[in-house]
PDB file of N, CA and C in Angstrom:
ATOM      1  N   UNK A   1      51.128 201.330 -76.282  1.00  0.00           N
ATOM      2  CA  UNK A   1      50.003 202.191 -75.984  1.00  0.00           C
ATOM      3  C   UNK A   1      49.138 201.576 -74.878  1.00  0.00           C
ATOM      4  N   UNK A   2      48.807 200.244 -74.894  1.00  0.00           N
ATOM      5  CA  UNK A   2      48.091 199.989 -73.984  1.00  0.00           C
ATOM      6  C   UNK A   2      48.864 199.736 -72.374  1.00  0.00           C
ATOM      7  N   UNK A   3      50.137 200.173 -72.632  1.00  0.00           N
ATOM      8  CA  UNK A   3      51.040 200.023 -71.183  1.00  0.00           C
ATOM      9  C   UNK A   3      50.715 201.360 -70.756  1.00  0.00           C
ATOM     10  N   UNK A   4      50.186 202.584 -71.431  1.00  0.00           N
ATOM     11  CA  UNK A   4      50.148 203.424 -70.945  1.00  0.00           C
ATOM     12  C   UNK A   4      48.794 203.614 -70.113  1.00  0.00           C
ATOM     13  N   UNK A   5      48.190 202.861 -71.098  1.00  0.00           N
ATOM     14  CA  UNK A   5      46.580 202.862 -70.645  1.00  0.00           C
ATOM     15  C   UNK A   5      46.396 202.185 -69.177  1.00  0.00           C
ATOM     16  N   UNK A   6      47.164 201.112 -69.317  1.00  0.00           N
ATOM     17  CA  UNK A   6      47.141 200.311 -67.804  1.00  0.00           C
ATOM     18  C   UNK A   6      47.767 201.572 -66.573  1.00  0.00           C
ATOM     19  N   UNK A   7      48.732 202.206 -66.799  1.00  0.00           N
ATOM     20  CA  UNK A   7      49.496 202.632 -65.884  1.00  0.00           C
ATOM     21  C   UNK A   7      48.376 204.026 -65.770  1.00  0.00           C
ATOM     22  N   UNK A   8      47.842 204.639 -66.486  1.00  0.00           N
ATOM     23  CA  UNK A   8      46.605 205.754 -66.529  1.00  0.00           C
ATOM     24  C   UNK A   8      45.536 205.500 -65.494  1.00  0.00           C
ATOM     25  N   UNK A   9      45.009 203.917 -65.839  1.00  0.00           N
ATOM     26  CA  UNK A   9      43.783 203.414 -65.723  1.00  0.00           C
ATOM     27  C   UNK A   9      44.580 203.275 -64.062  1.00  0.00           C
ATOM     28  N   UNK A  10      45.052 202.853 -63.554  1.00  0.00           N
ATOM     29  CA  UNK A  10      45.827 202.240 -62.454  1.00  0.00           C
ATOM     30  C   UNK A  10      46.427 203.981 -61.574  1.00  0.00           C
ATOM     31  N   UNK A  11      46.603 204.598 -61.818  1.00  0.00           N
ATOM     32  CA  UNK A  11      46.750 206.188 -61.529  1.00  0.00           C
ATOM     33  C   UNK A  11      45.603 206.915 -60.992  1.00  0.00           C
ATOM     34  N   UNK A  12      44.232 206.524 -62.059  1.00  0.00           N
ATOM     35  CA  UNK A  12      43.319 207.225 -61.342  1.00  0.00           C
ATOM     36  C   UNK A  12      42.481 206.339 -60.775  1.00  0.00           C
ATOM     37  N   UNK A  13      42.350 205.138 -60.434  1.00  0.00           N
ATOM     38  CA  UNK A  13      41.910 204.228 -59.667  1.00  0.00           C
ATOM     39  C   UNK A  13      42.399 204.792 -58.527  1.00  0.00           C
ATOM     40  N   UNK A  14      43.504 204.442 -58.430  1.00  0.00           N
ATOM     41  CA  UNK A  14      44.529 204.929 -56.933  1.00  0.00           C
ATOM     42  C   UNK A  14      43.795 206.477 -56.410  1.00  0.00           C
ATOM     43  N   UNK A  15      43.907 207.536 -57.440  1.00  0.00           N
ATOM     44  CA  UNK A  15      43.892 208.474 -56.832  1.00  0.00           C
ATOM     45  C   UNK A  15      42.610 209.053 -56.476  1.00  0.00           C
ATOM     46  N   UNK A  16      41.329 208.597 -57.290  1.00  0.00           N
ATOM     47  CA  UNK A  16      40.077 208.759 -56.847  1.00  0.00           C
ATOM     48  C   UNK A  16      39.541 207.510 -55.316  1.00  0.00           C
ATOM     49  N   UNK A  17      40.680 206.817 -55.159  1.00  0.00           N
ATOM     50  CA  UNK A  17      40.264 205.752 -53.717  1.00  0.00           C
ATOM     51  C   UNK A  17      40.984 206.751 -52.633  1.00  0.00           C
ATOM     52  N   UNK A  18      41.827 207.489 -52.716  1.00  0.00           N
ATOM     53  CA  UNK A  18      42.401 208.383 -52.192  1.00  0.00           C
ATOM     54  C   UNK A  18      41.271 209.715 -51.460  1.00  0.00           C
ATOM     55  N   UNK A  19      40.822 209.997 -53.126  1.00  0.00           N
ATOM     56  CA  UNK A  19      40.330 211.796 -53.021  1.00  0.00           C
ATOM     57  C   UNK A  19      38.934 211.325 -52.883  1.00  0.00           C
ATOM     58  N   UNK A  20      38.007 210.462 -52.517  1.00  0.00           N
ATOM     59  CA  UNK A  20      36.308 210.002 -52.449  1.00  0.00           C
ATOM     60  C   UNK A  20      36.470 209.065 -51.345  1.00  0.00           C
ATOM     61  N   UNK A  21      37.354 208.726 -50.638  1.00  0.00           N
ATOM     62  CA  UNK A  21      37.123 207.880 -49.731  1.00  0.00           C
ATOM     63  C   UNK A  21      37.405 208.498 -48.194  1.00  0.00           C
ATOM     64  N   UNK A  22      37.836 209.913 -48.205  1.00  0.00           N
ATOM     65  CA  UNK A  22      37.957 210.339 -47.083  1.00  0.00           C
ATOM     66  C   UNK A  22      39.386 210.279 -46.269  1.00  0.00           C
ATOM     67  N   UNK A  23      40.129 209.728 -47.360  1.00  0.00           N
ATOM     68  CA  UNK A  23      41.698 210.228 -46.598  1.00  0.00           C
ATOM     69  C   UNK A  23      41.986 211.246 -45.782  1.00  0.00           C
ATOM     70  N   UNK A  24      42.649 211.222 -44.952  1.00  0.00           N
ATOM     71  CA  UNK A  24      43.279 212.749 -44.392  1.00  0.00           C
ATOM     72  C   UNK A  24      44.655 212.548 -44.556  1.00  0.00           C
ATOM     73  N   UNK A  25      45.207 213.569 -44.910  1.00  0.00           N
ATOM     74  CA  UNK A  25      46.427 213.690 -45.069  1.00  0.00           C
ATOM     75  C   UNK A  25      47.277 213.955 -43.142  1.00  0.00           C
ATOM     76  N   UNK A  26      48.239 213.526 -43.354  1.00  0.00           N
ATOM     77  CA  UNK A  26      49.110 213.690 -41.863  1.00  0.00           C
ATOM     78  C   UNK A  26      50.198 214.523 -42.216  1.00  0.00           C
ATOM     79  N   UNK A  27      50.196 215.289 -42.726  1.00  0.00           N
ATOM     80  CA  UNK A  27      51.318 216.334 -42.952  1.00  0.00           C
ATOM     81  C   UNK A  27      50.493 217.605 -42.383  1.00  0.00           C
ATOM     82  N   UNK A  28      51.123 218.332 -41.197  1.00  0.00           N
ATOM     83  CA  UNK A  28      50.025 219.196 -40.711  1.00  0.00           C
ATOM     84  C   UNK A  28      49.975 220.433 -41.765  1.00  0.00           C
ATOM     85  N   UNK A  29      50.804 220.389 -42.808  1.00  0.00           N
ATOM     86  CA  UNK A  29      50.443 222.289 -43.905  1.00  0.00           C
ATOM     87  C   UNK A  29      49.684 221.754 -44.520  1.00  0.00           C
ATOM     88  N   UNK A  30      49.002 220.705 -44.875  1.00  0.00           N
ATOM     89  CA  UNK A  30      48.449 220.405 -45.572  1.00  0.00           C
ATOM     90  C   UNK A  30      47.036 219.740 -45.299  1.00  0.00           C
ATOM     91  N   UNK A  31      45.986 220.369 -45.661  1.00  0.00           N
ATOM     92  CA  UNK A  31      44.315 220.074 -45.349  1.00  0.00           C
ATOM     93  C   UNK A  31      44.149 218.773 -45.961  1.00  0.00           C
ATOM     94  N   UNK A  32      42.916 218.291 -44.449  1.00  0.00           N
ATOM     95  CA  UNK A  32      42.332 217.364 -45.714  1.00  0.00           C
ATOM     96  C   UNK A  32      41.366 217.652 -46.792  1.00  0.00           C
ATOM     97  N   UNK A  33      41.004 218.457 -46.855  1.00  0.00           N
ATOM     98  CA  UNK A  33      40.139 218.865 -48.095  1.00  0.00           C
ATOM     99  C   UNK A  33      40.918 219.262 -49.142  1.00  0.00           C
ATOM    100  N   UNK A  34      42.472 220.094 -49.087  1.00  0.00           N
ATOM    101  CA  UNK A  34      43.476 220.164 -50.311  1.00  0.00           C
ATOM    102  C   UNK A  34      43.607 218.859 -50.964  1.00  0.00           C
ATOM    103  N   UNK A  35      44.074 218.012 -49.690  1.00  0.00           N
ATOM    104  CA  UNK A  35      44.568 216.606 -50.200  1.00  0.00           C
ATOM    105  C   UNK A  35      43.800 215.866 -50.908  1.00  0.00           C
ATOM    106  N   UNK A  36      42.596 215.888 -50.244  1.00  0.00           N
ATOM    107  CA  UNK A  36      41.379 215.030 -51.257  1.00  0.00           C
ATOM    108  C   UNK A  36      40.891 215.543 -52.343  1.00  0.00           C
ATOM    109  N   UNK A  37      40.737 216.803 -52.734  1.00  0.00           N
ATOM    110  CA  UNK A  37      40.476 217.817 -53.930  1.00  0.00           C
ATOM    111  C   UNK A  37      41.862 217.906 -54.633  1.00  0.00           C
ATOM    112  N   UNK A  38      43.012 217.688 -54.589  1.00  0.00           N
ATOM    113  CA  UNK A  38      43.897 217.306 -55.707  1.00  0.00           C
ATOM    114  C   UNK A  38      44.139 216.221 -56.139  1.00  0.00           C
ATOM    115  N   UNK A  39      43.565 215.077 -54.808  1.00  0.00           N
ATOM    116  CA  UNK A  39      43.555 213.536 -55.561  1.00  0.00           C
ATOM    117  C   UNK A  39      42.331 213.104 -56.837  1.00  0.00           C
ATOM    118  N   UNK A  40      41.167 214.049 -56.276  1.00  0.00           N
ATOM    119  CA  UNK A  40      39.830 214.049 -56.910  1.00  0.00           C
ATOM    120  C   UNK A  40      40.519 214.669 -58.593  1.00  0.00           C
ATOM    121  N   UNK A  41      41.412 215.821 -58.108  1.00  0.00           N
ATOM    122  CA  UNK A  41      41.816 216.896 -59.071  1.00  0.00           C
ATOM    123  C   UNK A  41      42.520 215.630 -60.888  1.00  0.00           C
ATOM    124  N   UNK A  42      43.542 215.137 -59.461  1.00  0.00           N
ATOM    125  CA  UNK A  42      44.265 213.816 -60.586  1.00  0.00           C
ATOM    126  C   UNK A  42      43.840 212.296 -60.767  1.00  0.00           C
ATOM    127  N   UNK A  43      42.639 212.136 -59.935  1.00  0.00           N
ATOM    128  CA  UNK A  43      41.581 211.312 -60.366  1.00  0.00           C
ATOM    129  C   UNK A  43      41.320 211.543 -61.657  1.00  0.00           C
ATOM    130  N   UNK A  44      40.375 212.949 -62.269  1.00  0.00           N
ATOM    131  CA  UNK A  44      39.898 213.017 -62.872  1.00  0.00           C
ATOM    132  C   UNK A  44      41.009 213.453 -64.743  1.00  0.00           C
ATOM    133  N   UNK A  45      41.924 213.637 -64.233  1.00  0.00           N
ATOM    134  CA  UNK A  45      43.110 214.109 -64.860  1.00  0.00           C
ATOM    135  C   UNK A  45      43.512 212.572 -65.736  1.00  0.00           C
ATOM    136  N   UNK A  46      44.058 211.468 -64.629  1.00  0.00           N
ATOM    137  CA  UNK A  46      44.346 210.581 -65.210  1.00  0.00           C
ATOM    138  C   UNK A  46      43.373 209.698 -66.090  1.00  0.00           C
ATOM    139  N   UNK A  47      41.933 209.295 -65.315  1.00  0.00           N
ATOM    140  CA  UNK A  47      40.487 209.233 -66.140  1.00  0.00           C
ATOM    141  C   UNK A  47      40.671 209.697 -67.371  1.00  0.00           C
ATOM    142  N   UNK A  48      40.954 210.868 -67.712  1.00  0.00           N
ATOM    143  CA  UNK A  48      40.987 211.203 -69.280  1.00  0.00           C
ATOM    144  C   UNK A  48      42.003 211.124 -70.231  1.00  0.00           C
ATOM    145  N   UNK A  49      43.460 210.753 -69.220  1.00  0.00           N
ATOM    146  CA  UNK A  49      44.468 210.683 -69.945  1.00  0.00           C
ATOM    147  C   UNK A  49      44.138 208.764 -70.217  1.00  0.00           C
ATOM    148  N   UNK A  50      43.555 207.905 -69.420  1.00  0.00           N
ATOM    149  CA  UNK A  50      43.186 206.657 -70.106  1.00  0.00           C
ATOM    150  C   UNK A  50      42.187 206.611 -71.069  1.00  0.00           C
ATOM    151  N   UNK A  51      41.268 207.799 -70.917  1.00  0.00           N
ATOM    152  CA  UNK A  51      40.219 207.088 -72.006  1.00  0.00           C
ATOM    153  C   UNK A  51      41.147 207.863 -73.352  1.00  0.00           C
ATOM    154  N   UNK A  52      41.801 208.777 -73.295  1.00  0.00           N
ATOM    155  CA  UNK A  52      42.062 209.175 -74.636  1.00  0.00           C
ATOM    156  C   UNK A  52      43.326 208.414 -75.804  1.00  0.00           C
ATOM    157  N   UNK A  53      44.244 207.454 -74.388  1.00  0.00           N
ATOM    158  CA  UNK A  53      45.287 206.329 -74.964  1.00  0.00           C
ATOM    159  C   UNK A  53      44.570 205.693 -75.195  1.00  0.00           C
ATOM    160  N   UNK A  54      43.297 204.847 -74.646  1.00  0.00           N
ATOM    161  CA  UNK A  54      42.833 203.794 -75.457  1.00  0.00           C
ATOM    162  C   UNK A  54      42.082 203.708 -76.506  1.00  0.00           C
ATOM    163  N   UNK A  55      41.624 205.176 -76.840  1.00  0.00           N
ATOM    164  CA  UNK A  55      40.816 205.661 -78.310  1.00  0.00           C
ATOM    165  C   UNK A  55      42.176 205.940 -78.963  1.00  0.00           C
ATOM    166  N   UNK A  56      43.191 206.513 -78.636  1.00  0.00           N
ATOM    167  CA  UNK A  56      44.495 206.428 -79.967  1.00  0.00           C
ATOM    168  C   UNK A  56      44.900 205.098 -79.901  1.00  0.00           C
ATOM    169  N   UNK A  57      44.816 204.321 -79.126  1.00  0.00           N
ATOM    170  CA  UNK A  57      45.361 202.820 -79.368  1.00  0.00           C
ATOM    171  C   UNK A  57      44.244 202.125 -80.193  1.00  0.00           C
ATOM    172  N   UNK A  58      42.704 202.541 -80.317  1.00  0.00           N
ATOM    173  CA  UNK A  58      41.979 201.683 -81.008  1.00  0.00           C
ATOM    174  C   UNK A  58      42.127 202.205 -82.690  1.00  0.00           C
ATOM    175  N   UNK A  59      42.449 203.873 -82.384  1.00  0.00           N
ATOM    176  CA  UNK A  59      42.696 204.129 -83.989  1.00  0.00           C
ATOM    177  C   UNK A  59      43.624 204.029 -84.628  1.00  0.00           C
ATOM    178  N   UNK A  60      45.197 203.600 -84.044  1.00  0.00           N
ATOM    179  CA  UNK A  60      45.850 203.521 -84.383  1.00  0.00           C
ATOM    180  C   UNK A  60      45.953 201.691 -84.882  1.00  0.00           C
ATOM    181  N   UNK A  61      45.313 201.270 -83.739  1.00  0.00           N
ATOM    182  CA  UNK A  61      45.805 199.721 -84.215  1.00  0.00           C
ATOM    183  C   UNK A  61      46.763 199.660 -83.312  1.00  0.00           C
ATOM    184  N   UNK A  62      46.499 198.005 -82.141  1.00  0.00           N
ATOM    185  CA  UNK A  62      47.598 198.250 -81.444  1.00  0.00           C
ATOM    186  C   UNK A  62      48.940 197.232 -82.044  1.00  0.00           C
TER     187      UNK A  62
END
């Protein structure tokens, strides 16, 4: 459980330094405001998929 938490916690680190820091994407179909609003999107996605493994890892007992 807590391998998941690392790899969660490590997911939306990445992807909110991505979607808040002003990336532009270089693929021309693709905006930079798409790109940064789906990183923001799975920023906030993975954020909750860590806090909710490490509350089942604290109730479960790891």
């Amino acid at each position: 459980m807590l391998i998941w938490t690392v790899s969660f916690l490590t997911l939306a680190l990445l992807a909110g330094a991505l979607g808040f820091s002003g990336y532009t994407s270089t693929t021309p179909k693709v905006t930079a405001t798409t790109a940064s609003g789906m990183a923001r999107m799975l920023f906030l996605v993975f954020l909750f998929a860590a806090l909710v493994t490490l509350g089942l890892g604290f109730f479960r007992g790891w």
